[in-house]
C-alpha atoms as a PDB file:
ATOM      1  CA  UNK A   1       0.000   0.000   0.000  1.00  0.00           C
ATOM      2  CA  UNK A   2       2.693   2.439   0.929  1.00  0.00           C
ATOM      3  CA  UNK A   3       4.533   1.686  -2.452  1.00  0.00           C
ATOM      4  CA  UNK A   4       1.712   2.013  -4.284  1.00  0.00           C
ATOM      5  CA  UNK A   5       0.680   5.545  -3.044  1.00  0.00           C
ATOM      6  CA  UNK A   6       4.741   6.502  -3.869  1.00  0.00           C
ATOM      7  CA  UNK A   7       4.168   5.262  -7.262  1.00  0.00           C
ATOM      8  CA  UNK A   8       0.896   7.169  -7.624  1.00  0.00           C
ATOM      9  CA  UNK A   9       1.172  10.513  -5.581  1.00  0.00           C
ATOM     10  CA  UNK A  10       1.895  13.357  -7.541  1.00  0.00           C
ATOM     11  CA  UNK A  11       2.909  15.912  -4.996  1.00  0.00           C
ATOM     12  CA  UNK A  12       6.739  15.805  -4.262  1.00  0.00           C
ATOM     13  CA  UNK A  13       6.058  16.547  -0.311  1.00  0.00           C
ATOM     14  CA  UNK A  14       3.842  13.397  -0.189  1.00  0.00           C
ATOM     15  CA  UNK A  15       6.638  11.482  -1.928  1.00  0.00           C
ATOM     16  CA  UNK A  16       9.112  12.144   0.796  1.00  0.00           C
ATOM     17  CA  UNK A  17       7.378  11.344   3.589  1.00  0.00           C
ATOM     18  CA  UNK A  18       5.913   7.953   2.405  1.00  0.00           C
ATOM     19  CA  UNK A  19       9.584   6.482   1.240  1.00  0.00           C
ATOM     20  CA  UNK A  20      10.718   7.843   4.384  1.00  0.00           C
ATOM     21  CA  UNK A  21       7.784   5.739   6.053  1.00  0.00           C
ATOM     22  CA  UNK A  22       8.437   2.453   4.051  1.00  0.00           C
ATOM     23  CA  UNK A  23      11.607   2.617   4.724  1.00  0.00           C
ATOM     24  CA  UNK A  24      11.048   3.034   9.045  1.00  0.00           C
ATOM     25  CA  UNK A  25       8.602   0.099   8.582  1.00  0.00           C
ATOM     26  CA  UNK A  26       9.965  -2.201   5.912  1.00  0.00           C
ATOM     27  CA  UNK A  27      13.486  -1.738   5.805  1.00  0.00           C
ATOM     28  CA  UNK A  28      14.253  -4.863   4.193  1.00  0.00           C
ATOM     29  CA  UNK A  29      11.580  -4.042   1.431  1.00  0.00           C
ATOM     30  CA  UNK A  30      12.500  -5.674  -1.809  1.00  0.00           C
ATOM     31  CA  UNK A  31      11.104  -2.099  -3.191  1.00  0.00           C
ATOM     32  CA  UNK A  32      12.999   0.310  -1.730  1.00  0.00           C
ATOM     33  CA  UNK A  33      15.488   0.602  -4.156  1.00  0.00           C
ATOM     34  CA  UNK A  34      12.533   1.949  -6.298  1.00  0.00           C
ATOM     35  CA  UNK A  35      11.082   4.221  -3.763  1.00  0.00           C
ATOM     36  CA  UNK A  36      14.457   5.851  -3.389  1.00  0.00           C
ATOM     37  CA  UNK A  37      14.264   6.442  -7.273  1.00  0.00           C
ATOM     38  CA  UNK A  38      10.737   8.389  -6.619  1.00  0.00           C
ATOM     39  CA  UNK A  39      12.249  10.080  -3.740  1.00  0.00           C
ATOM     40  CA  UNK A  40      15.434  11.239  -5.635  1.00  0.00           C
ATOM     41  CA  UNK A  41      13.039  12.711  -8.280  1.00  0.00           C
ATOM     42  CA  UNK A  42      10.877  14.350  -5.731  1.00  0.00           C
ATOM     43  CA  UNK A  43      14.077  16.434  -4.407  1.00  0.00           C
ATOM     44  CA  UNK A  44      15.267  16.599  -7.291  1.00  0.00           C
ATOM     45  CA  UNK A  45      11.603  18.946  -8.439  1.00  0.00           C
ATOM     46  CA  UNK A  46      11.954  20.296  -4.685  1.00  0.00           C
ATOM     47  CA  UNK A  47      15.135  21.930  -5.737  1.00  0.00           C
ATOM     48  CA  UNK A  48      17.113  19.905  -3.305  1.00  0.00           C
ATOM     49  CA  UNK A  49      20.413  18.309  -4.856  1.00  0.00           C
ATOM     50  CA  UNK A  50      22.256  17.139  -1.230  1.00  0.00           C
ATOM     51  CA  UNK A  51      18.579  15.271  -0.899  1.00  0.00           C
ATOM     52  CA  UNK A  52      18.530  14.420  -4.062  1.00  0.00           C
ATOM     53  CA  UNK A  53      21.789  12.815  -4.154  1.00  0.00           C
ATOM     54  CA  UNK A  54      21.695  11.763  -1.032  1.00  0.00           C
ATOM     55  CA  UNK A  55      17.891   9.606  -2.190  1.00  0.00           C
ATOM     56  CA  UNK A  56      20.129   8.114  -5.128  1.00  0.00           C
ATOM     57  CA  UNK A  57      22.668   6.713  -3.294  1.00  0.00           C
ATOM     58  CA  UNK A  58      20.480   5.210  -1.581  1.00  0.00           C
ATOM     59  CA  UNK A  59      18.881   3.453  -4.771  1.00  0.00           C
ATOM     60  CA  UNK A  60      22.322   2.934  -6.290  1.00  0.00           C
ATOM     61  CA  UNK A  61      22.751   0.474  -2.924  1.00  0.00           C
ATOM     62  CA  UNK A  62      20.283  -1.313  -3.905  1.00  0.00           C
ATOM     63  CA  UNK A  63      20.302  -1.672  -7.561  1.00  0.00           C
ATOM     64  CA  UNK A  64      24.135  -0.414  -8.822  1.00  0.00           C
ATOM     65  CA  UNK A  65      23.677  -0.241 -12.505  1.00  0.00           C
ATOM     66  CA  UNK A  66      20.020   1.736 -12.446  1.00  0.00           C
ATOM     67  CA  UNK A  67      20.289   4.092 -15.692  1.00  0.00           C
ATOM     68  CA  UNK A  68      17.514   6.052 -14.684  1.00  0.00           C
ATOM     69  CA  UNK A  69      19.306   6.457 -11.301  1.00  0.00           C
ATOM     70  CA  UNK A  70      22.591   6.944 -12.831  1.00  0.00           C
ATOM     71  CA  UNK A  71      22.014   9.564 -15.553  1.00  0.00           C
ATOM     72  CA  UNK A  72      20.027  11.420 -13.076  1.00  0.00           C
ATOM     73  CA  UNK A  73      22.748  11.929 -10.097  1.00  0.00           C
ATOM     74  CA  UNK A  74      25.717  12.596 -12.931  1.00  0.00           C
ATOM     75  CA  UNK A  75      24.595  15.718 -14.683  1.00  0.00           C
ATOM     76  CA  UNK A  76      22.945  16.970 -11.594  1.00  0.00           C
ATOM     77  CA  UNK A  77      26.314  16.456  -9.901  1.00  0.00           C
ATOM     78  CA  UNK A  78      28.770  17.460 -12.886  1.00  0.00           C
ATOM     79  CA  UNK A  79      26.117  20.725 -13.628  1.00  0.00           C
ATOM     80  CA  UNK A  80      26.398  21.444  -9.712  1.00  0.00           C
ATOM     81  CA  UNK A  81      29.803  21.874  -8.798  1.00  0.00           C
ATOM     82  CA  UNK A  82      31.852  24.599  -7.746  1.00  0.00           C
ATOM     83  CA  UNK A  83      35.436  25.484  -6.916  1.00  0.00           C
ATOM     84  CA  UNK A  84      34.582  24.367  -3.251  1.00  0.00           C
ATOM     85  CA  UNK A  85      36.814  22.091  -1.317  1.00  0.00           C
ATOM     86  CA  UNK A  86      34.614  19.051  -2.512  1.00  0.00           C
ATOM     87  CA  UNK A  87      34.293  19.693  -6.252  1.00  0.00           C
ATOM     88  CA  UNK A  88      37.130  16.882  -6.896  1.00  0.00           C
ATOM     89  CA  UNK A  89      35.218  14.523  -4.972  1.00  0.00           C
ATOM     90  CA  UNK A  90      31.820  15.293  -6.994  1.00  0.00           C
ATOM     91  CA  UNK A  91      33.191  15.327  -9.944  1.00  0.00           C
ATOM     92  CA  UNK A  92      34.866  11.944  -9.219  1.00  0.00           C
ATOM     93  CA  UNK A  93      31.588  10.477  -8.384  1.00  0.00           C
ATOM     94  CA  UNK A  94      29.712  11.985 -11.299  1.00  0.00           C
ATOM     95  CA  UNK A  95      32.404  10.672 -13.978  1.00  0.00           C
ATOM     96  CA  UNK A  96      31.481   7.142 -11.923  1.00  0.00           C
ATOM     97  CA  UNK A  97      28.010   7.255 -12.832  1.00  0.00           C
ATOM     98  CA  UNK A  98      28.383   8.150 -15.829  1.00  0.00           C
ATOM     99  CA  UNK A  99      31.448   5.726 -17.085  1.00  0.00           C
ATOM    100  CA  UNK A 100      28.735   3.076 -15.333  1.00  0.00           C
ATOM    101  CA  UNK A 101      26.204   4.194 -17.794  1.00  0.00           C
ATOM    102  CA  UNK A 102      28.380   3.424 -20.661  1.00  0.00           C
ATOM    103  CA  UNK A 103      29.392   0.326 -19.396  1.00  0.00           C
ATOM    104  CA  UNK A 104      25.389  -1.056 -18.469  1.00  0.00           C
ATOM    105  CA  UNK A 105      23.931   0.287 -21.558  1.00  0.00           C
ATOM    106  CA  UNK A 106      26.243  -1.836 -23.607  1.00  0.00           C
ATOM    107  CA  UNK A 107      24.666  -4.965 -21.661  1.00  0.00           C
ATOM    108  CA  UNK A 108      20.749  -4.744 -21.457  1.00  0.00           C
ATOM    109  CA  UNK A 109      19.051  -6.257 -23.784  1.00  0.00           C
ATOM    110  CA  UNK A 110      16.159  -5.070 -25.761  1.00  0.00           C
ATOM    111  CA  UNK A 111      13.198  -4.779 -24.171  1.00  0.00           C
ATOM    112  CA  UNK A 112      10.780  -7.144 -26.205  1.00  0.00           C
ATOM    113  CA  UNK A 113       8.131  -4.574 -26.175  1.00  0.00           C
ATOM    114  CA  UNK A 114      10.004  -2.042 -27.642  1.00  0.00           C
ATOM    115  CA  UNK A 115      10.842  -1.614 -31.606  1.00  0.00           C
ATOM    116  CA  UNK A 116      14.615  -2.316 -31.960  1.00  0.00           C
ATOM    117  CA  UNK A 117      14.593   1.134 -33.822  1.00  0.00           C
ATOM    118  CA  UNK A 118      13.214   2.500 -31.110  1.00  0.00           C
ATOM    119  CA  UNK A 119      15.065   0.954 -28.125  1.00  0.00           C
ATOM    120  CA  UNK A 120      18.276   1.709 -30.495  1.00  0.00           C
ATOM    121  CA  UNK A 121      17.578   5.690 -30.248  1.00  0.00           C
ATOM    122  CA  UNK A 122      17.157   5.016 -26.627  1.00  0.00           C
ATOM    123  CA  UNK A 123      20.030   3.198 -26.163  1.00  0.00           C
ATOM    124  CA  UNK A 124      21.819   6.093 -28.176  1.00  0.00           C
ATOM    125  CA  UNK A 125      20.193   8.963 -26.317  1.00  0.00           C
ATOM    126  CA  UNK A 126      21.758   7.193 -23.225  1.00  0.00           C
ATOM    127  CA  UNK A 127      25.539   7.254 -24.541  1.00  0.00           C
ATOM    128  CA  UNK A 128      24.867  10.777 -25.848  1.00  0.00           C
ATOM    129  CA  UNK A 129      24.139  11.835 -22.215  1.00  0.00           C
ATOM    130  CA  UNK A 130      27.005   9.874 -20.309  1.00  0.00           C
ATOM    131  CA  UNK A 131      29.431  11.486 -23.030  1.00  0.00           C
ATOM    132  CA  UNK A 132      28.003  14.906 -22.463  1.00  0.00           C
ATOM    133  CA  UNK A 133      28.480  14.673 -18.328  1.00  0.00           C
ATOM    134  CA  UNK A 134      31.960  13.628 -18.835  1.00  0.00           C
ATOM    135  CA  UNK A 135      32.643  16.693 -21.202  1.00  0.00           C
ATOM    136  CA  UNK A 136      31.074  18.743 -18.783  1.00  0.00           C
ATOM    137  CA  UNK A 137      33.327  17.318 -16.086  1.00  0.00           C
ATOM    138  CA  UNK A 138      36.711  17.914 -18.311  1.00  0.00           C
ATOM    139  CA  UNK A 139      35.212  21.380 -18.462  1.00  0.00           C
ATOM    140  CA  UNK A 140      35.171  22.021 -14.936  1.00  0.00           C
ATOM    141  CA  UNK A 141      38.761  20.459 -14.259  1.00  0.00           C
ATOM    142  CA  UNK A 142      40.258  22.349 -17.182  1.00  0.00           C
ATOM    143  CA  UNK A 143      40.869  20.019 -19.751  1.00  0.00           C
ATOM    144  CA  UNK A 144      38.994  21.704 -22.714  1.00  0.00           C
ATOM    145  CA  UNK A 145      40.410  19.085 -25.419  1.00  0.00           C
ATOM    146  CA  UNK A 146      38.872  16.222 -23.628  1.00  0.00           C
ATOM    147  CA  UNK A 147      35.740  18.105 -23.223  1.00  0.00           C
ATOM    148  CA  UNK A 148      35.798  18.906 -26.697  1.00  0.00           C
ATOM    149  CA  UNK A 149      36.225  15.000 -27.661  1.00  0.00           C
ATOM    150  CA  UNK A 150      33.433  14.392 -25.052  1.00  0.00           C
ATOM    151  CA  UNK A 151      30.863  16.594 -26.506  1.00  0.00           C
ATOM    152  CA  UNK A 152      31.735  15.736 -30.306  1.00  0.00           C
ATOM    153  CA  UNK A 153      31.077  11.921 -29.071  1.00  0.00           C
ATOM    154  CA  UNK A 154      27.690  12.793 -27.342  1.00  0.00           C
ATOM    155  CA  UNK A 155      26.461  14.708 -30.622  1.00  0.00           C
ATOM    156  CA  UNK A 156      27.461  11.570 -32.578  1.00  0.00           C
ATOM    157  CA  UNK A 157      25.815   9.408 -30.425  1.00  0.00           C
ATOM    158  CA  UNK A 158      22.074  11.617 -29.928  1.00  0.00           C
ATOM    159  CA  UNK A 159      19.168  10.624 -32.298  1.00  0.00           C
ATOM    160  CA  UNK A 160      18.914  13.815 -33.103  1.00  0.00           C
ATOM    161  CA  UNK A 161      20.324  17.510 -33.482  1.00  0.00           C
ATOM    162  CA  UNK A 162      20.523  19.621 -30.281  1.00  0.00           C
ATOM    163  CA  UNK A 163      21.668  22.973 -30.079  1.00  0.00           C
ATOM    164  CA  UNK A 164      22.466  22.726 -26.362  1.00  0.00           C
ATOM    165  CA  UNK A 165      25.145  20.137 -27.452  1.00  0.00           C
ATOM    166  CA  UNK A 166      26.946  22.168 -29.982  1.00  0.00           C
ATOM    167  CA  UNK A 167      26.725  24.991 -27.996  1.00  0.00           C
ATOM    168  CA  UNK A 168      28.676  23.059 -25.372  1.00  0.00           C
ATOM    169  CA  UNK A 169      30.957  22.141 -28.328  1.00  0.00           C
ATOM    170  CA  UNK A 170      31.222  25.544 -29.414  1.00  0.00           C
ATOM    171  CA  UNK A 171      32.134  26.865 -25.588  1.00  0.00           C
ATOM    172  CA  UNK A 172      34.933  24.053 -25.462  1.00  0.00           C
ATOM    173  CA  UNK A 173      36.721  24.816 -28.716  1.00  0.00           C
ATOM    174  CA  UNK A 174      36.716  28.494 -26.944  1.00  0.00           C
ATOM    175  CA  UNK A 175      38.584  27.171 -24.156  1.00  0.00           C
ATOM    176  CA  UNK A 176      40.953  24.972 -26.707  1.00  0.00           C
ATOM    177  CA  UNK A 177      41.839  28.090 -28.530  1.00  0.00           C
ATOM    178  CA  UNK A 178      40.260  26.547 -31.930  1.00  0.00           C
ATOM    179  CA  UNK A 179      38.259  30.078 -32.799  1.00  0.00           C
ATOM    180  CA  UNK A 180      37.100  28.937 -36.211  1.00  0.00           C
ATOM    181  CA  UNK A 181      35.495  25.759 -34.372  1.00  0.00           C
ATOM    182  CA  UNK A 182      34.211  27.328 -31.845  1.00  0.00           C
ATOM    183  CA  UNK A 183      32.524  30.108 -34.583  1.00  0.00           C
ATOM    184  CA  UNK A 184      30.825  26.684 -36.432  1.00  0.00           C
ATOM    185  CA  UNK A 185      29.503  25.395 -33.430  1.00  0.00           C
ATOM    186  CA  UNK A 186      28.161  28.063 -32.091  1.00  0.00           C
ATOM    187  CA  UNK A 187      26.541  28.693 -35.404  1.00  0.00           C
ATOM    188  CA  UNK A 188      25.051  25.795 -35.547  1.00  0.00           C
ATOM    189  CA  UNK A 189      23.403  26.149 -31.969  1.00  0.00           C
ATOM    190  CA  UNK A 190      22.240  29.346 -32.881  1.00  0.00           C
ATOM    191  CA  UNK A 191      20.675  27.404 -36.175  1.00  0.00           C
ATOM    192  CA  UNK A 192      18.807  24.099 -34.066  1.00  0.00           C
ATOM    193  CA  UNK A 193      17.770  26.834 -30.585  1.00  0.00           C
ATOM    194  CA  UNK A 194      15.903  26.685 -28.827  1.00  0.00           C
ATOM    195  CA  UNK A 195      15.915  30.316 -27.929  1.00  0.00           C
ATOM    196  CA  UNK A 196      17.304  30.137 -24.675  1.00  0.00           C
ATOM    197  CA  UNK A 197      20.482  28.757 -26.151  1.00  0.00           C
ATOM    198  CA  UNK A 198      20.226  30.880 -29.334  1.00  0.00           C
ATOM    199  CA  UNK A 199      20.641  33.674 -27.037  1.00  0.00           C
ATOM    200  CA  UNK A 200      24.295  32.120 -25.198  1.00  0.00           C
ATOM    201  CA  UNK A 201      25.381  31.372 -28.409  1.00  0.00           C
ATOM    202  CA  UNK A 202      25.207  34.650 -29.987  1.00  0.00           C
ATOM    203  CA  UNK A 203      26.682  36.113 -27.125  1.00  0.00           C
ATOM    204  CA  UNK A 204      29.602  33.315 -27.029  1.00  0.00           C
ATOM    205  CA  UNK A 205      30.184  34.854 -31.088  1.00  0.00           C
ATOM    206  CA  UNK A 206      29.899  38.711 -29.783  1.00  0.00           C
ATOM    207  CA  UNK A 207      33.050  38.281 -27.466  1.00  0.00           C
ATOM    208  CA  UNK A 208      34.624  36.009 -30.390  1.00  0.00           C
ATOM    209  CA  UNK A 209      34.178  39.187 -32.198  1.00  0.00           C
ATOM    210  CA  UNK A 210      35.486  41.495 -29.518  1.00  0.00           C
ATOM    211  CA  UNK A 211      38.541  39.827 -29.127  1.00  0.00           C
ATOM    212  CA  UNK A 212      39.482  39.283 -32.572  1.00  0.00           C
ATOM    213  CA  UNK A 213      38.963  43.246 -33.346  1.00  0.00           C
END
């Protein structure tokens, strides 16, 4: 009854509170590992990453090689970090997660009720987002040629065009020092949008522009 009312209840507050009750009263639960998932989601719409994190953990205990799990906690992590005294540590455990995800998606096998087209894209979609976390980690630790690598391999791998990934491209090259890259990609973002990234691409080319003047 309790997991069913996690698996059904809407409102992130409720969520909380009945994992957190499931777990005080059946802590050996067989569905925990699940609940956590819903929980980690809940914080996760809360606005809470230490909860959220804290939830997935929790589910990773019980079921290690969870994609949904795992390419939820790395680009929350990798997207979250700052200079502070733990970023090495986050960013260790966010490359984890998603190294983990390349690793597992490689190893389930279809599921029989899905197209193979269509669990292919999935599959691909997957990759695409593991590659994209570790480019944003080589960002963050300085290492702008691996990111750029990273985010080439996560465009190759996505079903489809995304001008958030080539504007993460773009950004890279920057770093690298590869200008007339960096002018494509962005270029390209601006082309696929949405808006929100038409606009940080256009302004990525405007202090291209500056500097080359």
């Amino acid at each position: 009854d309790l997991y069913f009312k996690i698996a059904t209840d809407t409102t992130s507050q409720n969520v909380l509170r009945v994992v957190d009750d499931l777990a005080s009263q059946f802590p050996k639960s067989d569905l925990l590992g699940v609940a956590y998932q819903y929980q980690m989601h809940a914080f996760e719409d809360l606005g809470n990453f230490e909860g959220m994190v804290e939830a997935g953990q929790k589910a990773l205990l019980a079921n290690p090689d969870n994609i949904n799990t795992l390419l939820t906690l790395a680009p929350a992590i990798a997207n979250h970090v700052t200079s502070g005294t733990d970023s090495a540590k986050l960013l260790g455990q966010a490359e984890g997660y998603a190294r983990r995800v390349l690793i597992v998606v490689n190893e389930i096998k279809p599921p029989r009720q899905i197209p193979l087209e269509q669990w292919e894209a999935t599959k691909r979609g997957m990759q695409s987002r593991a590659h994209e976390v570790l480019g944003v980690i080589a960002i963050n630790r300085n290492q702008p040629m691996i990111a750029v690598d990273e985010f080439k391999a996560a465009i190759n791998f996505a079903p489809s065009s995304e001008g958030s990934l080539y504007f993460r491209l773009g950004v890279a090259c920057v770093y690298a020092g590869e200008r007339v890259d960096a002018r494509k990609y962005l270029l390209r973002a601006i082309e696929l949008g949405p808006e929100s990234v038409r606009q940080l691409a256009q302004s990525e080319i405007r202090k291209l522009d500056e500097k080359s003047t």
